[in-house]
PDB file of N, CA and C in Angstrom:
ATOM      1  N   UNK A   1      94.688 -11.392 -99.902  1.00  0.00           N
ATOM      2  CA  UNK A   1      93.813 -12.532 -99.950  1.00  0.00           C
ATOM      3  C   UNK A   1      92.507 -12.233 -99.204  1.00  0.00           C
ATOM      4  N   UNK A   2      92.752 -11.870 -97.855  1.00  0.00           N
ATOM      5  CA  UNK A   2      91.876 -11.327 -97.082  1.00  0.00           C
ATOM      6  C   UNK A   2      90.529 -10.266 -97.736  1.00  0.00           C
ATOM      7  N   UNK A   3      90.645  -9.222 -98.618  1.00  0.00           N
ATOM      8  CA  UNK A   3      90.395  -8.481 -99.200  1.00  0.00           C
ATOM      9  C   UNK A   3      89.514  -8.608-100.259  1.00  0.00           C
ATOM     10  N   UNK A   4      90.460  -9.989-101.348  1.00  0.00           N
ATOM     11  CA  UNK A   4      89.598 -10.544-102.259  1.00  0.00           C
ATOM     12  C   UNK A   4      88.312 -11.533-101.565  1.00  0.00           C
ATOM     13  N   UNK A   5      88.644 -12.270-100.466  1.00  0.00           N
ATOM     14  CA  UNK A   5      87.323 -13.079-100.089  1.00  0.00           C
ATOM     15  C   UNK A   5      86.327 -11.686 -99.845  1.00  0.00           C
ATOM     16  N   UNK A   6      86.564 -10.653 -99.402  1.00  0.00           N
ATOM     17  CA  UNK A   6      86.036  -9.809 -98.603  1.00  0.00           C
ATOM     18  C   UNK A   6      84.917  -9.084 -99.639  1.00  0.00           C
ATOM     19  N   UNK A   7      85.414  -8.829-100.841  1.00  0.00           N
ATOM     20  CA  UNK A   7      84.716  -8.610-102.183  1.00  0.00           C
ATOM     21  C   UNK A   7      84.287  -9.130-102.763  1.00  0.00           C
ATOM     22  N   UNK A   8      84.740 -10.492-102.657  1.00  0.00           N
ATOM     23  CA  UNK A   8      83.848 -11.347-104.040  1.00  0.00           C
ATOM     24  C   UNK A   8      82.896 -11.974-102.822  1.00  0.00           C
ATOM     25  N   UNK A   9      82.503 -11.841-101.425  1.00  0.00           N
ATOM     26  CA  UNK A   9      81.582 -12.394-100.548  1.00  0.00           C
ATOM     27  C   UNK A   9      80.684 -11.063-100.397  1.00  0.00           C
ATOM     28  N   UNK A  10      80.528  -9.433-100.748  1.00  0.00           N
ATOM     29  CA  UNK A  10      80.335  -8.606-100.732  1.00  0.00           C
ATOM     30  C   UNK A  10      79.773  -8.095 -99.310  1.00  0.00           C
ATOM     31  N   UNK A  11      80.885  -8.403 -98.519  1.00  0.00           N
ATOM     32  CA  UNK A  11      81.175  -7.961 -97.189  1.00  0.00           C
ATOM     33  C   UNK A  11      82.260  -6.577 -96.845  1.00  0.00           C
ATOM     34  N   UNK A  12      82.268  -6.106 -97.910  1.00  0.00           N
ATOM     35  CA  UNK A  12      82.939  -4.431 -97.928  1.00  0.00           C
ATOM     36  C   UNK A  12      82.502  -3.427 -97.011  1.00  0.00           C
ATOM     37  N   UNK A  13      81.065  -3.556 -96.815  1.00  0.00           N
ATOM     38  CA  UNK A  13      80.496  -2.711 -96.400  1.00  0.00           C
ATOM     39  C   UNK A  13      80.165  -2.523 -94.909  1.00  0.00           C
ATOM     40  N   UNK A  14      80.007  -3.730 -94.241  1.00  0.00           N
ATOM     41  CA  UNK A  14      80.135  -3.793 -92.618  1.00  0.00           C
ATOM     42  C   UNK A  14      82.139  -3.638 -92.474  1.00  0.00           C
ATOM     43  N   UNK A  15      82.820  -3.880 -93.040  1.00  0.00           N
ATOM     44  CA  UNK A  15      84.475  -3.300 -92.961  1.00  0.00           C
ATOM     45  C   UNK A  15      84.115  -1.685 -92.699  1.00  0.00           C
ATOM     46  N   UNK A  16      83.263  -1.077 -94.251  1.00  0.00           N
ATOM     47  CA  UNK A  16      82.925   0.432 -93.644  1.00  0.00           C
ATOM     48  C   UNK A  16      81.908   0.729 -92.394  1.00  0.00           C
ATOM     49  N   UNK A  17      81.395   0.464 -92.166  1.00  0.00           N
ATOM     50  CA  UNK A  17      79.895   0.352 -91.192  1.00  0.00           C
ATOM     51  C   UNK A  17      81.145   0.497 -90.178  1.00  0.00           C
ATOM     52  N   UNK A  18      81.973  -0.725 -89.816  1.00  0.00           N
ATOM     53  CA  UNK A  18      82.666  -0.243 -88.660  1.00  0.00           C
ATOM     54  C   UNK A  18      83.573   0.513 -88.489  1.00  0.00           C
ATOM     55  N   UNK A  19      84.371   0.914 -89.462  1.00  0.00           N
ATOM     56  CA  UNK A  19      85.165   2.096 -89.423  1.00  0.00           C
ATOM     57  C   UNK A  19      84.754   3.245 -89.309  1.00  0.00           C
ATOM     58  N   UNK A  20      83.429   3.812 -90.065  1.00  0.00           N
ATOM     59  CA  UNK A  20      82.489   4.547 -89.536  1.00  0.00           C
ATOM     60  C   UNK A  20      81.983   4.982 -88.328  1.00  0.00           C
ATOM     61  N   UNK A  21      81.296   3.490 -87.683  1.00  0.00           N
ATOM     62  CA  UNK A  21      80.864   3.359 -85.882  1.00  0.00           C
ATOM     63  C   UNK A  21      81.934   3.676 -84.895  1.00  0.00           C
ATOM     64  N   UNK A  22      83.581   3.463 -85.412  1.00  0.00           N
ATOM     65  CA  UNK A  22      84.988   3.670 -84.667  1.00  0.00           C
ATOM     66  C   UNK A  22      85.206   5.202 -84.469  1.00  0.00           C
ATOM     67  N   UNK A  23      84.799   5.906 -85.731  1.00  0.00           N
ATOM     68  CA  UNK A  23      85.336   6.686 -86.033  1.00  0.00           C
ATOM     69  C   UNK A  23      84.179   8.056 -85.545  1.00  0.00           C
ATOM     70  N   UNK A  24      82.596   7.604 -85.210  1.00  0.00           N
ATOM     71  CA  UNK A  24      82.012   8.516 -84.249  1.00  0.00           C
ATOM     72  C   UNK A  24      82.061   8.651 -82.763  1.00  0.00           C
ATOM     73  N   UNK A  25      82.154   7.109 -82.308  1.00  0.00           N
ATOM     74  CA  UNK A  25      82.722   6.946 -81.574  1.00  0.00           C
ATOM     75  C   UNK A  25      84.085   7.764 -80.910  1.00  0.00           C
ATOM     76  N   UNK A  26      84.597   8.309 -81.441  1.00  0.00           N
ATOM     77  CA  UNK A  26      85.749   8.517 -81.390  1.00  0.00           C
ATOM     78  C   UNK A  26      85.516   9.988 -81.248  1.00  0.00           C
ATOM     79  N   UNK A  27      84.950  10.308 -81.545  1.00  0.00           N
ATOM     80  CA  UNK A  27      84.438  11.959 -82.427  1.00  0.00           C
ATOM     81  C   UNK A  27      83.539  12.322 -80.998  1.00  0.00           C
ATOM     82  N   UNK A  28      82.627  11.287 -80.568  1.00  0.00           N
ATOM     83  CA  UNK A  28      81.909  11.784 -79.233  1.00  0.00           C
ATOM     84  C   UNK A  28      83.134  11.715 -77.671  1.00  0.00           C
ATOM     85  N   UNK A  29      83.488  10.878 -77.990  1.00  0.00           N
ATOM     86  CA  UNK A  29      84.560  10.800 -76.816  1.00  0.00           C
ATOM     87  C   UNK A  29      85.290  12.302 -76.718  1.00  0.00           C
ATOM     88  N   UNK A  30      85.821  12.576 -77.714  1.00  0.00           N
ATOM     89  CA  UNK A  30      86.683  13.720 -77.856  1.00  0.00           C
ATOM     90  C   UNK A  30      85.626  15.001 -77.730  1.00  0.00           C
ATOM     91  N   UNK A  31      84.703  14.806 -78.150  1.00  0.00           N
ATOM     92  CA  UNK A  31      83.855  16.040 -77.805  1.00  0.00           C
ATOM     93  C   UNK A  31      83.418  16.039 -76.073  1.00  0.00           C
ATOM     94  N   UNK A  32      82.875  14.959 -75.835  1.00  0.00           N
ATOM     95  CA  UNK A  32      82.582  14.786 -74.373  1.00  0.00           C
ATOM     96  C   UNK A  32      83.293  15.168 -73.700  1.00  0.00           C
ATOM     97  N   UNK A  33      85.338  14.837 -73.803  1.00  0.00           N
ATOM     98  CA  UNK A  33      85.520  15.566 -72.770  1.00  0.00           C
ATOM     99  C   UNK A  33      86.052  16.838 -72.667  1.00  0.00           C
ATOM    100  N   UNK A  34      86.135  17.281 -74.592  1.00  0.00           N
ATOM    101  CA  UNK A  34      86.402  18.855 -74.363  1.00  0.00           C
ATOM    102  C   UNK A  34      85.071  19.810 -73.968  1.00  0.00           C
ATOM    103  N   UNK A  35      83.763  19.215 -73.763  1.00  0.00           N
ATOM    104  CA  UNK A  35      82.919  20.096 -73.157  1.00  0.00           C
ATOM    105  C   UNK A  35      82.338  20.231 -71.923  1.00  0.00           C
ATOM    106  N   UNK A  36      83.381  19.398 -70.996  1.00  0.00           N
ATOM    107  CA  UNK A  36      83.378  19.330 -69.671  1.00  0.00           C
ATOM    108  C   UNK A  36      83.828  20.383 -68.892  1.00  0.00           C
ATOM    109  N   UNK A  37      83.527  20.709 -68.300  1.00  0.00           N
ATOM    110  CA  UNK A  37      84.098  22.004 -67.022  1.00  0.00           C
ATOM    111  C   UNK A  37      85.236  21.331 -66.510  1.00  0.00           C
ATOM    112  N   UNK A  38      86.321  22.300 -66.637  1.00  0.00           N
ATOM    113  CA  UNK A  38      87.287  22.183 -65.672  1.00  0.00           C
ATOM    114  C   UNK A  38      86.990  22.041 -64.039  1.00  0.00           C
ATOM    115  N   UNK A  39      86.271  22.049 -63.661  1.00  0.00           N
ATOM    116  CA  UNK A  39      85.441  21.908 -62.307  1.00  0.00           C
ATOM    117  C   UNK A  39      85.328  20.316 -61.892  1.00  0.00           C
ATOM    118  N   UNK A  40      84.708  19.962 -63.053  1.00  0.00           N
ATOM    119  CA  UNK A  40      84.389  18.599 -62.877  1.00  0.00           C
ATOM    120  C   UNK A  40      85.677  17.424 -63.083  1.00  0.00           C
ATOM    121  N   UNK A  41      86.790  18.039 -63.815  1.00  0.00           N
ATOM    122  CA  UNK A  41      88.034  17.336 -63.927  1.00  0.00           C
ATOM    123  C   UNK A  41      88.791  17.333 -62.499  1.00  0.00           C
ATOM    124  N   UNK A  42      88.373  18.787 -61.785  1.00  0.00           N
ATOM    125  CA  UNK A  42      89.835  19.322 -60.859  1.00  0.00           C
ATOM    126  C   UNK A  42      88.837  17.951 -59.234  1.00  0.00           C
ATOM    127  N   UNK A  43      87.568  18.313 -59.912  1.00  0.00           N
ATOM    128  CA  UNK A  43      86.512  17.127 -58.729  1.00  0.00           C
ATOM    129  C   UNK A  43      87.205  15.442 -58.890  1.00  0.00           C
ATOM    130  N   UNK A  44      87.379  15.120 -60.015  1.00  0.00           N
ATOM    131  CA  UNK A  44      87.662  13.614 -60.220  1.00  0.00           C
ATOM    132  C   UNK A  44      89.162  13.847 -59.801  1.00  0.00           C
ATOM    133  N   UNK A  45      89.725  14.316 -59.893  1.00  0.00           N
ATOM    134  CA  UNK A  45      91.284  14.221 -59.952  1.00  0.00           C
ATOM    135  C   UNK A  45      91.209  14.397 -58.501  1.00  0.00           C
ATOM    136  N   UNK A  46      90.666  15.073 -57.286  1.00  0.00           N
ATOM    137  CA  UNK A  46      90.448  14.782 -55.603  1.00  0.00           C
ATOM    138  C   UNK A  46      90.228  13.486 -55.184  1.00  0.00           C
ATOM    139  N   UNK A  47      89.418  12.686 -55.898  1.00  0.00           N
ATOM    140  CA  UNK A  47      88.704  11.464 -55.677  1.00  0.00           C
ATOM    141  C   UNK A  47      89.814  10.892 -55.138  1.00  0.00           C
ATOM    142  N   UNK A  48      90.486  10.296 -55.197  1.00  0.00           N
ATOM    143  CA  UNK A  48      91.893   9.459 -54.412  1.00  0.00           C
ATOM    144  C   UNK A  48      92.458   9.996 -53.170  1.00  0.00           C
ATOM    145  N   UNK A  49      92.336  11.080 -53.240  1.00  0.00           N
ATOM    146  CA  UNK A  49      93.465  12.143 -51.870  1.00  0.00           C
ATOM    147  C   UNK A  49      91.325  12.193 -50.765  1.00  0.00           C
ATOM    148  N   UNK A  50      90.195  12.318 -51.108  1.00  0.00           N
ATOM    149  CA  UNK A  50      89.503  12.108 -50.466  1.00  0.00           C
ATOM    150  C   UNK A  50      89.032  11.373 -49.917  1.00  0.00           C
ATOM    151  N   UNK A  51      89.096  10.850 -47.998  1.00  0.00           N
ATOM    152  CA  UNK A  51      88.600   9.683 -47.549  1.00  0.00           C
ATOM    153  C   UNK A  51      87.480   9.693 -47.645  1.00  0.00           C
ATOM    154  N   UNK A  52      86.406  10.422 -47.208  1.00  0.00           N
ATOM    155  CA  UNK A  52      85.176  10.344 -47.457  1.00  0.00           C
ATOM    156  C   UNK A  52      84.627   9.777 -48.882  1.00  0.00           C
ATOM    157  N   UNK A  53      84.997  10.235 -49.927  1.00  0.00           N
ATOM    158  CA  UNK A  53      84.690   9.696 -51.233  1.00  0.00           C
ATOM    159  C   UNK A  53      85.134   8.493 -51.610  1.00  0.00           C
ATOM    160  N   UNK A  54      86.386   8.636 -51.376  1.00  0.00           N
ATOM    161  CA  UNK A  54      87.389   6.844 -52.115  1.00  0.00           C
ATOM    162  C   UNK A  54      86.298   5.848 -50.561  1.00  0.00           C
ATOM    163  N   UNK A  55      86.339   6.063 -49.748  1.00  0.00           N
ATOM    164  CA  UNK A  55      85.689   4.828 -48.830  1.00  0.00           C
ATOM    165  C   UNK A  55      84.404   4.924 -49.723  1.00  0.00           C
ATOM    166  N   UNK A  56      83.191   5.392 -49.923  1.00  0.00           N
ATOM    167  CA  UNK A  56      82.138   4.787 -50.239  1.00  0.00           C
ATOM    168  C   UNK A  56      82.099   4.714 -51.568  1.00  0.00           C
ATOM    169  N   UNK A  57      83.372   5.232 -52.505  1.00  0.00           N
ATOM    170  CA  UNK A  57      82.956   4.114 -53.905  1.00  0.00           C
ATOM    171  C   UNK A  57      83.939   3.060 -53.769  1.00  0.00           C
ATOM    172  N   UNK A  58      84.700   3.144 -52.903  1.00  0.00           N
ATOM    173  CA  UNK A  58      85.450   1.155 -52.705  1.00  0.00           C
ATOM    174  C   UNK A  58      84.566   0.135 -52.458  1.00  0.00           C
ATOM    175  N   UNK A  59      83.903   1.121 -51.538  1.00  0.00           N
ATOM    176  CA  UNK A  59      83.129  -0.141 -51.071  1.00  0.00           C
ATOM    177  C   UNK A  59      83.312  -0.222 -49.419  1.00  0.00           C
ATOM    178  N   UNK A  60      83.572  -1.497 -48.860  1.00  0.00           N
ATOM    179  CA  UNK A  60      84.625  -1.599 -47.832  1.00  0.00           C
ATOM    180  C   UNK A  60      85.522  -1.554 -47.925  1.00  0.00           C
ATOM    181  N   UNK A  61      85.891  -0.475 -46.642  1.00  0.00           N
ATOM    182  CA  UNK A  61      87.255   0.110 -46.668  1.00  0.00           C
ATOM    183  C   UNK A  61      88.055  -0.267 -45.306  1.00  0.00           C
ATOM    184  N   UNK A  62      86.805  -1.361 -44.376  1.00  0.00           N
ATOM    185  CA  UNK A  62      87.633  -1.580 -43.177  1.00  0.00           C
ATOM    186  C   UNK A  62      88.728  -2.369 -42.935  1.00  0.00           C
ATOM    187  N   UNK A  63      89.607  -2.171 -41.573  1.00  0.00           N
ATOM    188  CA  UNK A  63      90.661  -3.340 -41.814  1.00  0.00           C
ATOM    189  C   UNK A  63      89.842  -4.501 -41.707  1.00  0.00           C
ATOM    190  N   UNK A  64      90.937  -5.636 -41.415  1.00  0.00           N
ATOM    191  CA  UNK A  64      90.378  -6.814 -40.992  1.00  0.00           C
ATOM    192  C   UNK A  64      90.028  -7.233 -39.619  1.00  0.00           C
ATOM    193  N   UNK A  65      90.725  -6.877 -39.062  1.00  0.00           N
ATOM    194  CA  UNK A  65      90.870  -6.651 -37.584  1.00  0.00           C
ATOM    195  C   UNK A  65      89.280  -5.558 -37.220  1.00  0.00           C
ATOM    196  N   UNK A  66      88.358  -4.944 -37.974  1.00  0.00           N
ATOM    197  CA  UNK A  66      87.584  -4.345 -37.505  1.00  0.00           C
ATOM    198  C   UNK A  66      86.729  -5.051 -37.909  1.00  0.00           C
ATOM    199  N   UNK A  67      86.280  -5.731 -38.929  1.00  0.00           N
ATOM    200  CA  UNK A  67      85.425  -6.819 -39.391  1.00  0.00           C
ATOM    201  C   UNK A  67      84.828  -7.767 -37.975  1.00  0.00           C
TER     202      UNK A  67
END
């Protein structure tokens, strides 16, 4: 049913437009991160085990008691 409104309103084509936009989308993601340095993966994957780093992208990191 869906399909027939979809054709006889000749709205076929934004259905492709976005399967298209999904589907480069998709295509840059996968390229982006196979052309990343292993360097820069083994760097993000530290981010948690580093205090210096995890405190200033948290934000505040003090207790409450130091507030």
């Amino acid at each position: 049913m869906m399909r027939d409104v979809m054709e006889s309103a000749g709205l076929t084509i934004y259905a492709e437009i976005g399967l298209i936009l999904l589907f480069v989308t998709f295509l840059f993601a996968v390229a982006r991160t196979m052309t990343r340095k292993r360097e820069y993966y083994d760097k993000l994957a530290r981010i948690p085990l580093d205090d210096e780093l995890s405190s200033d992208s948290a934000g505040s990191t003090k207790e409450p008691s130091e507030v």
